[in-house]
C-alpha atoms as a PDB file:
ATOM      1  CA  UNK A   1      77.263 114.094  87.761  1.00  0.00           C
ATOM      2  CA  UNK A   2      74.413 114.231  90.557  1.00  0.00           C
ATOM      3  CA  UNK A   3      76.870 112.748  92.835  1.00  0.00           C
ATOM      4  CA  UNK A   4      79.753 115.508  92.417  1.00  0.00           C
ATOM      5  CA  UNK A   5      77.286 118.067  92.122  1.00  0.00           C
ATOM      6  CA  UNK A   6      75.075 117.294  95.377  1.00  0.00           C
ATOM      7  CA  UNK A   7      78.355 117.550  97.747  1.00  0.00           C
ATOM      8  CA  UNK A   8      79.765 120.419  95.967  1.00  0.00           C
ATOM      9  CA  UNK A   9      76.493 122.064  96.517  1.00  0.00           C
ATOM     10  CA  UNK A  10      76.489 120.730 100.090  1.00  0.00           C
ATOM     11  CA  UNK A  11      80.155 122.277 100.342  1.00  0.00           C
ATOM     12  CA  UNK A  12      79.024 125.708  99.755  1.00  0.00           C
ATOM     13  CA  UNK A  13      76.157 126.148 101.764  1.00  0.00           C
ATOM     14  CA  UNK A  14      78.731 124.698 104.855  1.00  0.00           C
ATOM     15  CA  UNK A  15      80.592 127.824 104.016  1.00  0.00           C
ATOM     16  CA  UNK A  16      77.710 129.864 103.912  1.00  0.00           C
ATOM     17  CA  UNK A  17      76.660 128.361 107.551  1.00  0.00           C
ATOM     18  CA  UNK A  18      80.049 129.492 108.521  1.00  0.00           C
ATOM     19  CA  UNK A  19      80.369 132.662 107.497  1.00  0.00           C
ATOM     20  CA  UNK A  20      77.327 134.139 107.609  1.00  0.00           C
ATOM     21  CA  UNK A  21      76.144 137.598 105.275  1.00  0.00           C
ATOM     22  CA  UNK A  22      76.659 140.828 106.977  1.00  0.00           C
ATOM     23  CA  UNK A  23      74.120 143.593 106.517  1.00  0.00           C
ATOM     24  CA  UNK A  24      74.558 147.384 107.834  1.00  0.00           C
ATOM     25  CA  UNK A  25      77.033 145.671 110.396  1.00  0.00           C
ATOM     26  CA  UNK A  26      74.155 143.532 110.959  1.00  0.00           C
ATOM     27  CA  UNK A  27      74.595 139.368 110.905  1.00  0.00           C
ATOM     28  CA  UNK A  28      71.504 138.083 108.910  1.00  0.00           C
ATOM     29  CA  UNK A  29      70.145 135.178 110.779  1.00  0.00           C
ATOM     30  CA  UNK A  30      71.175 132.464 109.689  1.00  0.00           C
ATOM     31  CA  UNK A  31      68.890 129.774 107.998  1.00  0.00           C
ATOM     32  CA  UNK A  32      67.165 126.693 109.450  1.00  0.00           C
ATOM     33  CA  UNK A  33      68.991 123.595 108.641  1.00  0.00           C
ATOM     34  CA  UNK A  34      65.725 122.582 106.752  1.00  0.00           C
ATOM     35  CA  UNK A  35      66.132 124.937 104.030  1.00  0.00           C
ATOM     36  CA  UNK A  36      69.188 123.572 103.305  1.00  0.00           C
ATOM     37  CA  UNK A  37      68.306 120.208 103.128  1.00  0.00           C
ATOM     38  CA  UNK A  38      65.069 121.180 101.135  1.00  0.00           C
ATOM     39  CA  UNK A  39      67.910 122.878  98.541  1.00  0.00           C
ATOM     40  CA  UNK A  40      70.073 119.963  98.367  1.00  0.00           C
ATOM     41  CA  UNK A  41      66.825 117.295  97.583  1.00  0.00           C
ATOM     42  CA  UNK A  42      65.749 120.351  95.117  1.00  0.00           C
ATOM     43  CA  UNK A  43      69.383 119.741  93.596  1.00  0.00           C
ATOM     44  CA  UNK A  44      69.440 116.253  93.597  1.00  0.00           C
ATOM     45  CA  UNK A  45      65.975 115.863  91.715  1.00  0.00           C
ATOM     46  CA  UNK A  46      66.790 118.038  89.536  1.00  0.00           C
ATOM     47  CA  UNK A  47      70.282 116.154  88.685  1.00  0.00           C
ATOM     48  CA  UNK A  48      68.340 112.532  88.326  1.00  0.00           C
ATOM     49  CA  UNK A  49      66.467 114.630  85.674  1.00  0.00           C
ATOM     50  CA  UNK A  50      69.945 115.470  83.803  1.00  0.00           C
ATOM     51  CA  UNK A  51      70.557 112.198  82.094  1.00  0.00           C
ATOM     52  CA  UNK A  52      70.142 113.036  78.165  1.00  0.00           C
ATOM     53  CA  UNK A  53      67.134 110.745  76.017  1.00  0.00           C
ATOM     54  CA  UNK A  54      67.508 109.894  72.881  1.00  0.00           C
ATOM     55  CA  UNK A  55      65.942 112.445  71.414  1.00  0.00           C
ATOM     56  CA  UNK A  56      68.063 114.966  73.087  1.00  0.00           C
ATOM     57  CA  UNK A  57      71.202 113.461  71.804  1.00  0.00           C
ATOM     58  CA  UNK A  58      69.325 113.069  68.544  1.00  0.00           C
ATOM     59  CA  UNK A  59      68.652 117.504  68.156  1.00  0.00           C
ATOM     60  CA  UNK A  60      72.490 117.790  70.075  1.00  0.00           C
ATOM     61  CA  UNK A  61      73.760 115.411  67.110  1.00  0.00           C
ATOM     62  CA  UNK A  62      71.797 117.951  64.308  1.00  0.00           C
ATOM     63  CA  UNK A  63      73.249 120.712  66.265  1.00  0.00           C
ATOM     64  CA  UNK A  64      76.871 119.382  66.429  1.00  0.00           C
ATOM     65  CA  UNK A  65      76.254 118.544  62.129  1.00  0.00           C
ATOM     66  CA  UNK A  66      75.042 121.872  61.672  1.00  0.00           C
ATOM     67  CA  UNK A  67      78.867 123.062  63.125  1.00  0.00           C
ATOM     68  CA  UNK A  68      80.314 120.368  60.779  1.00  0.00           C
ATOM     69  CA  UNK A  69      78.455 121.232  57.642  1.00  0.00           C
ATOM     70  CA  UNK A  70      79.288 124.994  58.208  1.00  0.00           C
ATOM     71  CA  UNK A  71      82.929 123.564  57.188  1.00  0.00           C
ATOM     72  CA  UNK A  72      82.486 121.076  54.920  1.00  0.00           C
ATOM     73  CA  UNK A  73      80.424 121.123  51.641  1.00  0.00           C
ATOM     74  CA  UNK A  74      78.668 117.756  51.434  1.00  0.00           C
ATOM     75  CA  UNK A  75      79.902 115.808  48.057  1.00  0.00           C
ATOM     76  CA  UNK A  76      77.237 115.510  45.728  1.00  0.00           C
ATOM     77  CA  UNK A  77      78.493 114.746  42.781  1.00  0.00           C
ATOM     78  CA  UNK A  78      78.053 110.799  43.296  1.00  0.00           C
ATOM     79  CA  UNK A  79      74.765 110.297  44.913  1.00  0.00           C
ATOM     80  CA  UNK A  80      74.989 106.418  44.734  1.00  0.00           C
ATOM     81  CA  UNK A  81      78.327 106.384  46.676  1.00  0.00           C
ATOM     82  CA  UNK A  82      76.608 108.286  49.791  1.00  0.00           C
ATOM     83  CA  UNK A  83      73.821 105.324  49.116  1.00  0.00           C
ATOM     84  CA  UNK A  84      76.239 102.787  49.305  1.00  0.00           C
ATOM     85  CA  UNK A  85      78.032 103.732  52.210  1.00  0.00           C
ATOM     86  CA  UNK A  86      74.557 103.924  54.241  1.00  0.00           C
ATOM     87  CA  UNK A  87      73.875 100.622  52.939  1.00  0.00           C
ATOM     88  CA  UNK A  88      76.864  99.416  54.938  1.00  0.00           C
ATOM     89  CA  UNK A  89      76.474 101.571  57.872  1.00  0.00           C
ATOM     90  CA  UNK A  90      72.961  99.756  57.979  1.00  0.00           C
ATOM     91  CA  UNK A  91      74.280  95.915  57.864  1.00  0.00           C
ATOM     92  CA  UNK A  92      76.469  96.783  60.372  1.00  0.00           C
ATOM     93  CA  UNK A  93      74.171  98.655  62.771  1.00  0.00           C
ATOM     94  CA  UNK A  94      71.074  96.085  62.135  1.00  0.00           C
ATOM     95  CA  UNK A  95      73.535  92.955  63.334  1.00  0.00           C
ATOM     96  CA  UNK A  96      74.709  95.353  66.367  1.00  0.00           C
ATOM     97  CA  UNK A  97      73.097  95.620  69.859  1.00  0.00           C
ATOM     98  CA  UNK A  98      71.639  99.190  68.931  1.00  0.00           C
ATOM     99  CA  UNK A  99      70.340  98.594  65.572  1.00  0.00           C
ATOM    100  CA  UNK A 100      67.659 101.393  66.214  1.00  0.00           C
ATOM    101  CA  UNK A 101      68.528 104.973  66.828  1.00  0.00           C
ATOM    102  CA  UNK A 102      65.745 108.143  67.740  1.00  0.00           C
ATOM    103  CA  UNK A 103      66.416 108.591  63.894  1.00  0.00           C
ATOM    104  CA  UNK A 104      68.353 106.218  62.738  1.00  0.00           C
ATOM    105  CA  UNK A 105      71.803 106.377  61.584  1.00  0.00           C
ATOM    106  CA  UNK A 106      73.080 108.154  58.037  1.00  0.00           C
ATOM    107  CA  UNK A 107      76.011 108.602  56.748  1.00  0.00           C
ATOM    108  CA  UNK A 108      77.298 111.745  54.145  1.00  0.00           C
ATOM    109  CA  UNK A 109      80.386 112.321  52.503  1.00  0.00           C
ATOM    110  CA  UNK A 110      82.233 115.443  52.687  1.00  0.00           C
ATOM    111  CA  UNK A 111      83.879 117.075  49.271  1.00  0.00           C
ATOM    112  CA  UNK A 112      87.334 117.381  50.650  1.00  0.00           C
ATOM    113  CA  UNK A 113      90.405 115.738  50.043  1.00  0.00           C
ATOM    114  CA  UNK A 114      91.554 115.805  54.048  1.00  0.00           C
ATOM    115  CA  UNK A 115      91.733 111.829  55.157  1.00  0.00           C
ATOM    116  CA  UNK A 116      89.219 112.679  57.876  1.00  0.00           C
ATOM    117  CA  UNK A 117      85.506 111.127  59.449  1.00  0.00           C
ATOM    118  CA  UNK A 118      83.779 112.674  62.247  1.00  0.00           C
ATOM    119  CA  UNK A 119      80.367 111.260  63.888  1.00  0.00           C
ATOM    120  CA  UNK A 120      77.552 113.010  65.922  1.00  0.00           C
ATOM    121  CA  UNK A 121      75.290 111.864  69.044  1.00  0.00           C
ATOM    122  CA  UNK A 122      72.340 111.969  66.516  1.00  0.00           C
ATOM    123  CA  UNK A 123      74.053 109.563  64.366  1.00  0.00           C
ATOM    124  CA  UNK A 124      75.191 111.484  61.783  1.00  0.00           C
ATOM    125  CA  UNK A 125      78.282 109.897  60.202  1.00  0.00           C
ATOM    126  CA  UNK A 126      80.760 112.209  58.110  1.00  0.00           C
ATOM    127  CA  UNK A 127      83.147 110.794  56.176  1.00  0.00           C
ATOM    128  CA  UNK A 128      85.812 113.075  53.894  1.00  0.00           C
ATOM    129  CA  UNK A 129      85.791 112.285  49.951  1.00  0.00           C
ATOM    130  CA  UNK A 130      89.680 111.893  50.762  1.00  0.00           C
ATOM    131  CA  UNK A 131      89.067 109.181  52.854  1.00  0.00           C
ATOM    132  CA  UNK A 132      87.151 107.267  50.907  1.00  0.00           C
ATOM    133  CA  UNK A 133      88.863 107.493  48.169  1.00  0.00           C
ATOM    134  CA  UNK A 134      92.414 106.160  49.880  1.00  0.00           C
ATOM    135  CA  UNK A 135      90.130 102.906  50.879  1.00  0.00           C
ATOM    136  CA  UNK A 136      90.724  99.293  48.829  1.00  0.00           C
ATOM    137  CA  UNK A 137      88.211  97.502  49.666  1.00  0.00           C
ATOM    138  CA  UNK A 138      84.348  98.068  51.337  1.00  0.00           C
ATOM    139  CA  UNK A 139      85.617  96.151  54.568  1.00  0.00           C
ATOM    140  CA  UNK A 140      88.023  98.850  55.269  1.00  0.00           C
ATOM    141  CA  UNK A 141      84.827 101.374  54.488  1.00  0.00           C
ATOM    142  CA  UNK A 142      83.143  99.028  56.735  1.00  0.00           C
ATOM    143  CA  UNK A 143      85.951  99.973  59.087  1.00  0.00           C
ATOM    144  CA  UNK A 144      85.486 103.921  59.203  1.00  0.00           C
ATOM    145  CA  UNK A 145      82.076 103.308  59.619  1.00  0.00           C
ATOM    146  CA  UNK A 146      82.296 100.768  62.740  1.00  0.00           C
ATOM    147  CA  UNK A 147      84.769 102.875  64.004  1.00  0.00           C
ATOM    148  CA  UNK A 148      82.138 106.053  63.979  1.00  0.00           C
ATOM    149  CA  UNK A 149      79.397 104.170  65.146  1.00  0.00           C
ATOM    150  CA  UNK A 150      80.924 102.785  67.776  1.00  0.00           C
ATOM    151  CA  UNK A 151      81.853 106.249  69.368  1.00  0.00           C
ATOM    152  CA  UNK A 152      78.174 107.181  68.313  1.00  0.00           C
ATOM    153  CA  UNK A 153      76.952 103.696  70.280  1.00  0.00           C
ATOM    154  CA  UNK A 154      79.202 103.795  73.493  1.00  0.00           C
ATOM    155  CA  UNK A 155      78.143 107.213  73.819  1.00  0.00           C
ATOM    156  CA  UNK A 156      81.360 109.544  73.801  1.00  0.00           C
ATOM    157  CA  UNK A 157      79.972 112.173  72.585  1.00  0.00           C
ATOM    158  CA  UNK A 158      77.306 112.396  75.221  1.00  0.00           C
ATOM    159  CA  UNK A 159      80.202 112.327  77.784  1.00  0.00           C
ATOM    160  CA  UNK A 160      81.703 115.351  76.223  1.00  0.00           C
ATOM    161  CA  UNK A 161      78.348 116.909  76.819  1.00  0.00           C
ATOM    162  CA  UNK A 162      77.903 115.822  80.114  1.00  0.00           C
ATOM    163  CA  UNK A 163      81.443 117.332  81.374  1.00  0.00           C
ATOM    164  CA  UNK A 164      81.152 120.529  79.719  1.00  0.00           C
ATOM    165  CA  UNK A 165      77.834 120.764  81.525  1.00  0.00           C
ATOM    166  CA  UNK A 166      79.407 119.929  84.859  1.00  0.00           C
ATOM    167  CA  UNK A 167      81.992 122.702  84.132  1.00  0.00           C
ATOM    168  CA  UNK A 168      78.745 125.298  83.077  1.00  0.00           C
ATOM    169  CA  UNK A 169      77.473 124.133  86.308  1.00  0.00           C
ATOM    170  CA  UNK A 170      80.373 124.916  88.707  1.00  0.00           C
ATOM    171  CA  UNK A 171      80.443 127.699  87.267  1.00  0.00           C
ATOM    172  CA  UNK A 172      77.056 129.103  87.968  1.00  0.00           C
ATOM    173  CA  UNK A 173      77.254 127.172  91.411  1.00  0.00           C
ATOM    174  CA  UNK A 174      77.519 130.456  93.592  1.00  0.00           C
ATOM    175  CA  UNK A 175      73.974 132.205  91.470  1.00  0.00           C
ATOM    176  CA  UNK A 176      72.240 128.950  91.666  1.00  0.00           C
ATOM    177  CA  UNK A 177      73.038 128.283  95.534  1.00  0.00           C
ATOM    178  CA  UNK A 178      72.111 131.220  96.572  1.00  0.00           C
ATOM    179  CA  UNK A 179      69.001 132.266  94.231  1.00  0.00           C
ATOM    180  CA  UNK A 180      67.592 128.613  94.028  1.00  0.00           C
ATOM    181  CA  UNK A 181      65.457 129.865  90.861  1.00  0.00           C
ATOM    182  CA  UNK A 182      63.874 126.853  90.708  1.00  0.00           C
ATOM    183  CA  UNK A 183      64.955 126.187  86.913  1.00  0.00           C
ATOM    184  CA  UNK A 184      62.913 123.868  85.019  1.00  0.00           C
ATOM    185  CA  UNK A 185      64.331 120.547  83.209  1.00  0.00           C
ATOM    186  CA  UNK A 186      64.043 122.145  79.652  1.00  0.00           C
ATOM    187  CA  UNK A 187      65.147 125.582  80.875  1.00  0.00           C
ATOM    188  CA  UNK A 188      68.666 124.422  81.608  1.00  0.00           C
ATOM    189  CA  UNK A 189      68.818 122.257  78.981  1.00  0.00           C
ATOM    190  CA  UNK A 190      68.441 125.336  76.508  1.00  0.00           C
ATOM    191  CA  UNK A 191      70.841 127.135  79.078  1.00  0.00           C
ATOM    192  CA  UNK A 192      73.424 124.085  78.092  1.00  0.00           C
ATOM    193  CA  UNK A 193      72.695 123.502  74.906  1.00  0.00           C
ATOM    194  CA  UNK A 194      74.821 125.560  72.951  1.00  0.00           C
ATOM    195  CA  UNK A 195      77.890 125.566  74.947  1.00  0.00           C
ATOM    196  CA  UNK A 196      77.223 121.384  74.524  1.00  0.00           C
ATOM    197  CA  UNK A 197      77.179 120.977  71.096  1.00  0.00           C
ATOM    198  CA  UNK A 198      80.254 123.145  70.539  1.00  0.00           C
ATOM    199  CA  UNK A 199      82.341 121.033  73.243  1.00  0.00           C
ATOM    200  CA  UNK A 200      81.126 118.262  70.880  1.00  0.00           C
ATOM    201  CA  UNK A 201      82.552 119.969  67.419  1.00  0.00           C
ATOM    202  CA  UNK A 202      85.909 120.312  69.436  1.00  0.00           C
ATOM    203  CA  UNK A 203      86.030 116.946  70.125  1.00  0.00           C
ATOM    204  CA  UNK A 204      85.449 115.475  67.001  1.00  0.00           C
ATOM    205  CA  UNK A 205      86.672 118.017  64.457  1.00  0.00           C
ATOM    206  CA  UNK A 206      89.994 119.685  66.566  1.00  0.00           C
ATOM    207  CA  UNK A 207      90.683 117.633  69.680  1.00  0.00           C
ATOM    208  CA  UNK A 208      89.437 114.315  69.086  1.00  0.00           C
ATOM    209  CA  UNK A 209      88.350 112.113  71.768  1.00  0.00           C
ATOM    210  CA  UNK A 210      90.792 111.219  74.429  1.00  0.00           C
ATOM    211  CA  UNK A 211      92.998 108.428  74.289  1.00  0.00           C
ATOM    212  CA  UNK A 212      90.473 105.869  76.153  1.00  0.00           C
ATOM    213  CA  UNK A 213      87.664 106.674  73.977  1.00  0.00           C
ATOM    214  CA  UNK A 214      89.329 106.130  70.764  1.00  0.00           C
ATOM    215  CA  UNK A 215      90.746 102.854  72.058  1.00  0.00           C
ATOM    216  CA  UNK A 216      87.620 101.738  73.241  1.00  0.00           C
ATOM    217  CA  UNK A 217      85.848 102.580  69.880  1.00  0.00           C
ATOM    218  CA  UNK A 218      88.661 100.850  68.127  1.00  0.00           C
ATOM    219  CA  UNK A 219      87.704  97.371  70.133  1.00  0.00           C
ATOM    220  CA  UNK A 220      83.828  98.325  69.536  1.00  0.00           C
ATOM    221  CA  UNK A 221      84.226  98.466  66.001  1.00  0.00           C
ATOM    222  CA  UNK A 222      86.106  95.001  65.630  1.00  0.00           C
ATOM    223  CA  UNK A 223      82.914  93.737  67.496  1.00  0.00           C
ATOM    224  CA  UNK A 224      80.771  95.358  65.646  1.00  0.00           C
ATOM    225  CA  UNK A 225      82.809  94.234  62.220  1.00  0.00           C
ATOM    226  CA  UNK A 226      82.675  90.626  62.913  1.00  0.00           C
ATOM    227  CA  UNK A 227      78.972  90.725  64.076  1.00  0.00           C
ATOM    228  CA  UNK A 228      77.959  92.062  60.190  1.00  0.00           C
ATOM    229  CA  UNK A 229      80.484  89.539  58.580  1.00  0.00           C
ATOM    230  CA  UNK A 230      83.371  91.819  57.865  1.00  0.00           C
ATOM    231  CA  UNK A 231      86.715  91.325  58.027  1.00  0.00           C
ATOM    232  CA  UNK A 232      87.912  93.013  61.280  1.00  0.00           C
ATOM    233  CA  UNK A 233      91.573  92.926  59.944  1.00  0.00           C
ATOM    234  CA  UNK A 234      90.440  95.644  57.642  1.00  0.00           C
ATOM    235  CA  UNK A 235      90.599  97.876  60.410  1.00  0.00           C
ATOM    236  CA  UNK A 236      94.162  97.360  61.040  1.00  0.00           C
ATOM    237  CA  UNK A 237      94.657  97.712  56.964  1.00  0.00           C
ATOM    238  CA  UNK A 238      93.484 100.638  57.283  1.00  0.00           C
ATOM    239  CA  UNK A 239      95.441 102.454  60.294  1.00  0.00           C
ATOM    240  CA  UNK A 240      98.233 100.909  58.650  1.00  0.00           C
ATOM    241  CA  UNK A 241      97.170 102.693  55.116  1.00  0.00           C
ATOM    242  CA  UNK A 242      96.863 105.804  57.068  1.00  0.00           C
ATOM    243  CA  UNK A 243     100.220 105.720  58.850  1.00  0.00           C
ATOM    244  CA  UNK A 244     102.027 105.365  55.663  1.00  0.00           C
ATOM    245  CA  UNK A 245     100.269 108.365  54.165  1.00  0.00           C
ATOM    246  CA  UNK A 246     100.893 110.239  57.603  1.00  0.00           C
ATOM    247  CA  UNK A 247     104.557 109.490  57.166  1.00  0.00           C
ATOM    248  CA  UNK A 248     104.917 110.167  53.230  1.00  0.00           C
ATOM    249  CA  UNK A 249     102.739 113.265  52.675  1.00  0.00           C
ATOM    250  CA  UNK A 250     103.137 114.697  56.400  1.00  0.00           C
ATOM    251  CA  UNK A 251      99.298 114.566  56.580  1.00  0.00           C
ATOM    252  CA  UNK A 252      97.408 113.874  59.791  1.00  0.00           C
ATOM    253  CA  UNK A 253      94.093 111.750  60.155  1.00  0.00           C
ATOM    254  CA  UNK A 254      92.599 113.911  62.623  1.00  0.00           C
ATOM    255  CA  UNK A 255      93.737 115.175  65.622  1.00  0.00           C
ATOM    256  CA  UNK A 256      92.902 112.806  67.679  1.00  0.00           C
ATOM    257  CA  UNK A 257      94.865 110.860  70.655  1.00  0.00           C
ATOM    258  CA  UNK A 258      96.603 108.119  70.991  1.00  0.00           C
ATOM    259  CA  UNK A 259      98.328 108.168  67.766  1.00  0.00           C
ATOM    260  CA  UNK A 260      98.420 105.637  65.186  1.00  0.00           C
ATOM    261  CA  UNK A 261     101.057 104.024  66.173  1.00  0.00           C
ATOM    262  CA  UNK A 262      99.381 103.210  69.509  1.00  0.00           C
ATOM    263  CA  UNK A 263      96.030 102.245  67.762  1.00  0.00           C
ATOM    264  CA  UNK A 264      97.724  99.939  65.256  1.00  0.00           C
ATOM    265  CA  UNK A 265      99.565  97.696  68.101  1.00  0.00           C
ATOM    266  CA  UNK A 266      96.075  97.749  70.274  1.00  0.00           C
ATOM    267  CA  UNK A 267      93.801  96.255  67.385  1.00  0.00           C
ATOM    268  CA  UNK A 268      96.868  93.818  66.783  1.00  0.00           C
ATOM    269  CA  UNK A 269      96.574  92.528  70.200  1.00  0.00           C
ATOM    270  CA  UNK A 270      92.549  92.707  69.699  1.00  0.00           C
ATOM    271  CA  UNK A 271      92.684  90.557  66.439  1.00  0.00           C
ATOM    272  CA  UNK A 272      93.865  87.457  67.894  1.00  0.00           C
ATOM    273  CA  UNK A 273      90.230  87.675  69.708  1.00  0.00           C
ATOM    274  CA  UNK A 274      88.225  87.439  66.012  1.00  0.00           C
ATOM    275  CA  UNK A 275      88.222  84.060  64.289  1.00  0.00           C
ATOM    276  CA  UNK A 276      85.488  85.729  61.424  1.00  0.00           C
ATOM    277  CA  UNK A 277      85.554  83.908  57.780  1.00  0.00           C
ATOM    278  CA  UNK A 278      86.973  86.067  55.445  1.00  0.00           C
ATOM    279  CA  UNK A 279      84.500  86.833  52.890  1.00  0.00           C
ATOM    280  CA  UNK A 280      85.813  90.102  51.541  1.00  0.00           C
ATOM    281  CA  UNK A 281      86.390  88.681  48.363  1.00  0.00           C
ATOM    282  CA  UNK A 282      82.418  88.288  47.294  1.00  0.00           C
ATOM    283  CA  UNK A 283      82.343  92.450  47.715  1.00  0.00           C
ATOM    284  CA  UNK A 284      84.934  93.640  45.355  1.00  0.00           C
ATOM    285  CA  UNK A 285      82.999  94.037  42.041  1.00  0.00           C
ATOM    286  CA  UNK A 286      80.482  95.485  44.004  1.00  0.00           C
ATOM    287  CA  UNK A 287      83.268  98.260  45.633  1.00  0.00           C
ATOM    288  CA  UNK A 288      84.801  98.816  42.334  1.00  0.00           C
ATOM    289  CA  UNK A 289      81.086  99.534  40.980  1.00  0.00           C
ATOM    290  CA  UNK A 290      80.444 102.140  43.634  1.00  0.00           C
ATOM    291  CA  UNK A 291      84.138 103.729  44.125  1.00  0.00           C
ATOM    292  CA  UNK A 292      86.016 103.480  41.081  1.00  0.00           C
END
């Protein structure tokens, strides 16, 4: 971002050098050349300084949930199913490369009957009642759960943040070039914030993420699958489940792109990559305990 910023920045004060202000029929002088480059290191500082922490994506995330929950009613009336799935969302995070979060990651179910599962920056995990519900086994829980934390651990929503800041940016380039107000760190974060987390809600409740994101969290969530000991065939079980469903009941598992279709054949070339034991058979009582 500092890099596309700093010579868009640079591009309008050239055009400011070349056509100067006119007062009264008066040319202002025009400024020394050190002002400008005084700007553009103001700028660039400023931009190293843009790069979210943790615990910014961590109050982005409870903003983005606070959109989600505004929709959704959380499902209470099985408190030991919500405890179950965080159970597995721990395994698999703890045998992961990020097994620690700003605070940690949690998973709720939503009372609807839409076959849906959204995840924030925070790592908060949503999955629909519907959802769960359709699943046969706790590897192909295991599955919506990988598949969430891998957007939440490569980041995606973050991205989403970062671009619609970029666009908040260009748009306020003209004010900022030629005020320079000197805006603190925090002061445009607060600026951003809002317009942020609702980019994020749009991409993971009514746009999805784009086609390379989900792709990529599909192949994360293998990894992150046979790193915990489940089955990472379960997450082709389940895209399969949920094209059948999509056919049958004209339903749609989000809105997300590429389609099913396209994310069943790319986890089928994937799979040939895994060579994990399949153990899935020591978790069913345990499954039909908590779902059934």
């Amino acid at each position: 971002m500092k890099k596309i910023m700093t010579v868009l920045f640079a591009c309008f004060f050239m055009i400011m050098i070349i056509h100067p202000a006119h007062t009264g029929g008066r040319t202002q002088s025009r400024p020394s050349m050190d002002f400008f480059h005084d700007a553009l290191a103001d700028m660039e500082r400023a931009f190293d300084d843009s790069e979210y922490t943790p615990e910014d994506a961590y109050y982005l995330g409870r903003a983005t949930a606070a959109n989600i929950l505004a929709v959704y009613e959380p499902y209470k009336d099985k408190p030991e199913l919500t405890s179950y799935l965080n159970l597995i969302c721990i395994a698999i995070a703890v045998n992961s490369s990020q097994p620690i979060l700003f605070n940690g990651y949690h998973v709720m179910i939503l009372d609807s009957r839409e076959l849906n599962a959204f995840s924030t920056p925070g790592g908060h995990i949503f999955i629909t009642r519907g959802l769960v519900e359709i699943c046969t086994s706790e590897d192909m829980l295991a599955a919506i759960i990988a598949h969430e934390l891998a957007h939440i651990m490569l980041k995606h929503g973050i991205d989403v943040a970062e671009q619609a800041e970029i666009n908040m940016e260009l748009a306020r380039m003209a004010d900022t070039a030629a005020a320079l107000t000197g805006n603190t760190r925090s002061t445009r974060r607060l600026m951003n914030f809002r317009e942020s987390a609702a980019a994020i809600v749009d991409a993971v409740m009514i746009n999805g993420y784009s086609r390379p994101q989900e792709l990529e969290a599909d192949h994360k969530a293998l990894t992150l699958l046979a790193d915990a000991g489940y089955k990472p065939a379960a997450m082709l079980e389940l895209l399969r489940l949920l094209q059948g469903l999509e056919r049958s009941q004209s339903i749609e598992f989000n809105s997300t792109h590429p389609s099913l279709a396209e994310r069943i054949s790319n986890v089928e070339s994937m799979l040939t990559f895994f060579r994990v034991e399949d153990t899935s058979s020591s978790r069913e009582q345990r499954f039909q305990v908590y779902v059934n």
